[in-house]
Protein backbone atom coordinates (compact mmCIF):
# COMPACT_ATOMS: atom_id res chain seq x y z
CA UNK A 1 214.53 210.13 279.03
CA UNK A 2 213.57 208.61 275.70
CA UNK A 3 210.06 207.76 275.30
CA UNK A 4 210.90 203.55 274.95
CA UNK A 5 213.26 204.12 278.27
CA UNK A 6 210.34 206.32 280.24
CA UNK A 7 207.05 203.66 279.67
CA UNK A 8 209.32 200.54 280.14
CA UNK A 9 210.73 203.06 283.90
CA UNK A 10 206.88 203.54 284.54
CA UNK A 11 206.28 199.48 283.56
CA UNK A 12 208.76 199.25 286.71
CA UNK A 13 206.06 201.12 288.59
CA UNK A 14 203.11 198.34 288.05
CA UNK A 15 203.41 195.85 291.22
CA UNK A 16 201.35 192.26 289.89
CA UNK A 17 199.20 191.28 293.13
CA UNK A 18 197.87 187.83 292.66
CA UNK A 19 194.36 186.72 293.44
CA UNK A 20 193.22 190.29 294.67
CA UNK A 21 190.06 190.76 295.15
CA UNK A 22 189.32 186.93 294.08
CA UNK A 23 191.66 183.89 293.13
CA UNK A 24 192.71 183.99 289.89
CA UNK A 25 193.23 187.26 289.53
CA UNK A 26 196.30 189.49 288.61
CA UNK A 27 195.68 193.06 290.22
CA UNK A 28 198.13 195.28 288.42
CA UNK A 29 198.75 197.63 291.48
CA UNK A 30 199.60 201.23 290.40
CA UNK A 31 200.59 202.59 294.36
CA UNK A 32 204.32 202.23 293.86
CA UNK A 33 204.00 204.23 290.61
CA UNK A 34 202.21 206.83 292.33
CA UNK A 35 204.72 206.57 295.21
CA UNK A 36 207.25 207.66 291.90
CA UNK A 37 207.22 211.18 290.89
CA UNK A 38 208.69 211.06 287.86
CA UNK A 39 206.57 207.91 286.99
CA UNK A 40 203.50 209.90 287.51
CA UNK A 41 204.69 212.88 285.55
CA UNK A 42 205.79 210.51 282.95
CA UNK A 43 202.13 209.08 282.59
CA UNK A 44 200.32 212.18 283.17
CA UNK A 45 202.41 214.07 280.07
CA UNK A 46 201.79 210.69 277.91
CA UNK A 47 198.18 210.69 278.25
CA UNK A 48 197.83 215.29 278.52
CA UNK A 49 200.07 215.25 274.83
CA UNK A 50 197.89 213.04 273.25
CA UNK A 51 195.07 216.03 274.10
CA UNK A 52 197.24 218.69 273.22
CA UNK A 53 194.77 221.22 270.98
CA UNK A 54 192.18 218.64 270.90
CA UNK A 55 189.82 221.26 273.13
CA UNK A 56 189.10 219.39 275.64
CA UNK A 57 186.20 221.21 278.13
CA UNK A 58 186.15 218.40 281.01
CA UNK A 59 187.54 215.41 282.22
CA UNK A 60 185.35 212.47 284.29
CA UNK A 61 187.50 210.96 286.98
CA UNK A 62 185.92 207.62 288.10
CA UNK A 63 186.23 206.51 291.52
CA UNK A 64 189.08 206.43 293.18
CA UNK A 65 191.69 205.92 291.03
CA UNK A 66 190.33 207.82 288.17
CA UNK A 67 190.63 211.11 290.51
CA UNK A 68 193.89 210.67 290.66
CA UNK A 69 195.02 211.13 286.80
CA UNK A 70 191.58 212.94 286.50
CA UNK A 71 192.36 216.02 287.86
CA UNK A 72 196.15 216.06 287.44
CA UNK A 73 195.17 215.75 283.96
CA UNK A 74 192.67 218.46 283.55
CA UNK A 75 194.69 221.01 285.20
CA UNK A 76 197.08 220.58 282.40
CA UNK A 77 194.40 220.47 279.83
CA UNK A 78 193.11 223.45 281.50
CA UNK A 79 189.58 222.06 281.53
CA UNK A 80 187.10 221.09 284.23
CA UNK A 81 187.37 218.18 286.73
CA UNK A 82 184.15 216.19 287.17
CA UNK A 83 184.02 213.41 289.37
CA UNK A 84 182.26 210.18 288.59
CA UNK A 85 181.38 208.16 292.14
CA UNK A 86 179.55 205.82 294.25
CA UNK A 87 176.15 206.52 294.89
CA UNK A 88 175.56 208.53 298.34
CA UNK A 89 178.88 210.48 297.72
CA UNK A 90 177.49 213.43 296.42
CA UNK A 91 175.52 215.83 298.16
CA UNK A 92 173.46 217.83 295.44
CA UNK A 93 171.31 216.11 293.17
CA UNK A 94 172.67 213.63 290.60
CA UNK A 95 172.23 211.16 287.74
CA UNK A 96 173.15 207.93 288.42
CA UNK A 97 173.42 204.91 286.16
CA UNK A 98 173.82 200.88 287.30
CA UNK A 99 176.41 198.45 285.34
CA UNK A 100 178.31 195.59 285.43
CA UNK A 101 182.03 195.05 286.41
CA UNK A 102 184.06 191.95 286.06
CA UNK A 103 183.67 190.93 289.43
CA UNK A 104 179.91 192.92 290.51
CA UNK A 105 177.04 194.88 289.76
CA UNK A 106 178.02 198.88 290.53
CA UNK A 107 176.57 202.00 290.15
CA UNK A 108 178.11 205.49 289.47
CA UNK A 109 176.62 209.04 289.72
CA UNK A 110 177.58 212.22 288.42
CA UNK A 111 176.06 215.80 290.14
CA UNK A 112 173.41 217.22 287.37
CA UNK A 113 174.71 219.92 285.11
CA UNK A 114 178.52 218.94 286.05
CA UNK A 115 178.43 219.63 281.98
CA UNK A 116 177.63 221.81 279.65
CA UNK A 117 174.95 220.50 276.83
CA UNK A 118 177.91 219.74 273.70
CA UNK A 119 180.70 219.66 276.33
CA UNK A 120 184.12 217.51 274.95
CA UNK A 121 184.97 215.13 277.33
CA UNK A 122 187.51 212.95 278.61
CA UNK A 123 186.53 210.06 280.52
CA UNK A 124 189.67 209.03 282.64
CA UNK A 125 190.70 206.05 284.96
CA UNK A 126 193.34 203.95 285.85
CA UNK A 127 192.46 200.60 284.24
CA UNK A 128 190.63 199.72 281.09
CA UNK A 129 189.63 195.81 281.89
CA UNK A 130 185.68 195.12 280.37
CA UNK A 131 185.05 198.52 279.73
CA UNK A 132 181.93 198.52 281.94
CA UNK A 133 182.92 201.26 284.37
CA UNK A 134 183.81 203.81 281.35
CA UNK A 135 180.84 202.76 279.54
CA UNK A 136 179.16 203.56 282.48
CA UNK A 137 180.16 206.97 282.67
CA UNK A 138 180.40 208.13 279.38
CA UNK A 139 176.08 207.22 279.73
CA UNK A 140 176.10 209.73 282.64
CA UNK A 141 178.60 212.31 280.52
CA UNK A 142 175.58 211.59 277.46
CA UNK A 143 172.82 211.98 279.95
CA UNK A 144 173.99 215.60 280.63
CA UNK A 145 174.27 216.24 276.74
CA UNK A 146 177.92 216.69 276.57
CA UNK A 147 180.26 214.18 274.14
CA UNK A 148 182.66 211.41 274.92
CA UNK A 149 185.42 212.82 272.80
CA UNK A 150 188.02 210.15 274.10
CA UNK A 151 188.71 207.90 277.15
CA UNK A 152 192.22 207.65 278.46
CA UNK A 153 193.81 205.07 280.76
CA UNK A 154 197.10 204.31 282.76
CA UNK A 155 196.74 200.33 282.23
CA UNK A 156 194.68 198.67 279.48
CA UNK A 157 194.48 194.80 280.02
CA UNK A 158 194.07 193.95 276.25
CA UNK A 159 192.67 190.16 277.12
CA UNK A 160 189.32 191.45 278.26
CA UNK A 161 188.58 193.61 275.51
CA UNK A 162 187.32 196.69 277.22
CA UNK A 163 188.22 198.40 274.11
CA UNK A 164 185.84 196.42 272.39
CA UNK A 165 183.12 198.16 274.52
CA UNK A 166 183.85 202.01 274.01
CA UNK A 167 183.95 201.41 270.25
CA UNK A 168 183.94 203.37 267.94
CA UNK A 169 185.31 205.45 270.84
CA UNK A 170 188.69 206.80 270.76
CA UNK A 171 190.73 205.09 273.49
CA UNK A 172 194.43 205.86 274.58
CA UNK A 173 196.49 203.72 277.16
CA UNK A 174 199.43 204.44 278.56
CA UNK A 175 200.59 200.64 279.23
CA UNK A 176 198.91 197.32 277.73
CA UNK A 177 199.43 194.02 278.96
């Protein structure tokens, strides 16, 4: 499948849910692409090629979603998987750092010495929206002295200008709307 053809198959994929979780939103639901296997293999090798050689030591996976393409993605990248979650998820000890979301006020944390001190990392999730969840995590990947190297998304909703907040950051999206 050409490369045009594949992202506007996986576009197919994205189900628009309006006013979920509040009114006025458009939730761009990604079950029916993971539903898809060759949708999800068609995301998964768009974001692990853009890696290729870049030696990549770990990838974050936020919570929930970000587990998903999070470890599919570092077991092609051959690098650690490092989950990023709610607080009271983890049972050793573990940083945790408080932000803001579009909606909230959240907090992540990340077990201590997940990462090596000068680690490369990959944050990953599904959506980029405000950029307050990645920003979030690439504090607790700085924390453990390792490097944001890139963050990589399935969805990027250019309006809110997430990207804004993870510059300079390099920042690959599969799909923009």
């Amino acid at each position: 499948m050409r490369s045009a053809d594949a992202l506007t198959y996986v576009k197919s994929k994205i189900r628009d849910i309006p006013d979920f979780p509040t009114q006025g939103i458009l939730f761009k639901d990604i079950t029916p692409l993971l539903a898809d296997p060759p949708a999800f293999h068609i995301v998964l090798d768009a974001i692990a090629e853009r890696f290729i050689g870049a030696h990549i030591d770990a990838i974050v996976g936020v919570e929930a979603r970000g587990f998903i393409f999070g470890g599919a993605l570092a077991a092609r990248l051959n690098a650690s998987f490092v989950p990023a979650r709610k607080p009271g998820k983890l049972p050793a000890p573990s940083d945790r750092v408080a932000y803001k979301t579009e909606y909230s006020t959240a907090e992540l944390e990340m077990h201590k010495n997940s990462l090596a001190r000068g680690a490369r990392v990959v944050v990953v999730d599904d959506v980029l929206a405000t950029g307050g969840t990645a920003k979030a995590s690439a504090e607790l990947v700085a924390t453990q002295g390792a490097e944001v190297v890139a963050y990589a998304f399935v969805i990027e909703l250019s309006l809110l200008k997430g990207r804004e907040r993870l510059s300079p950051g390099r920042v690959e999206s599969v799909l923009t709307y």
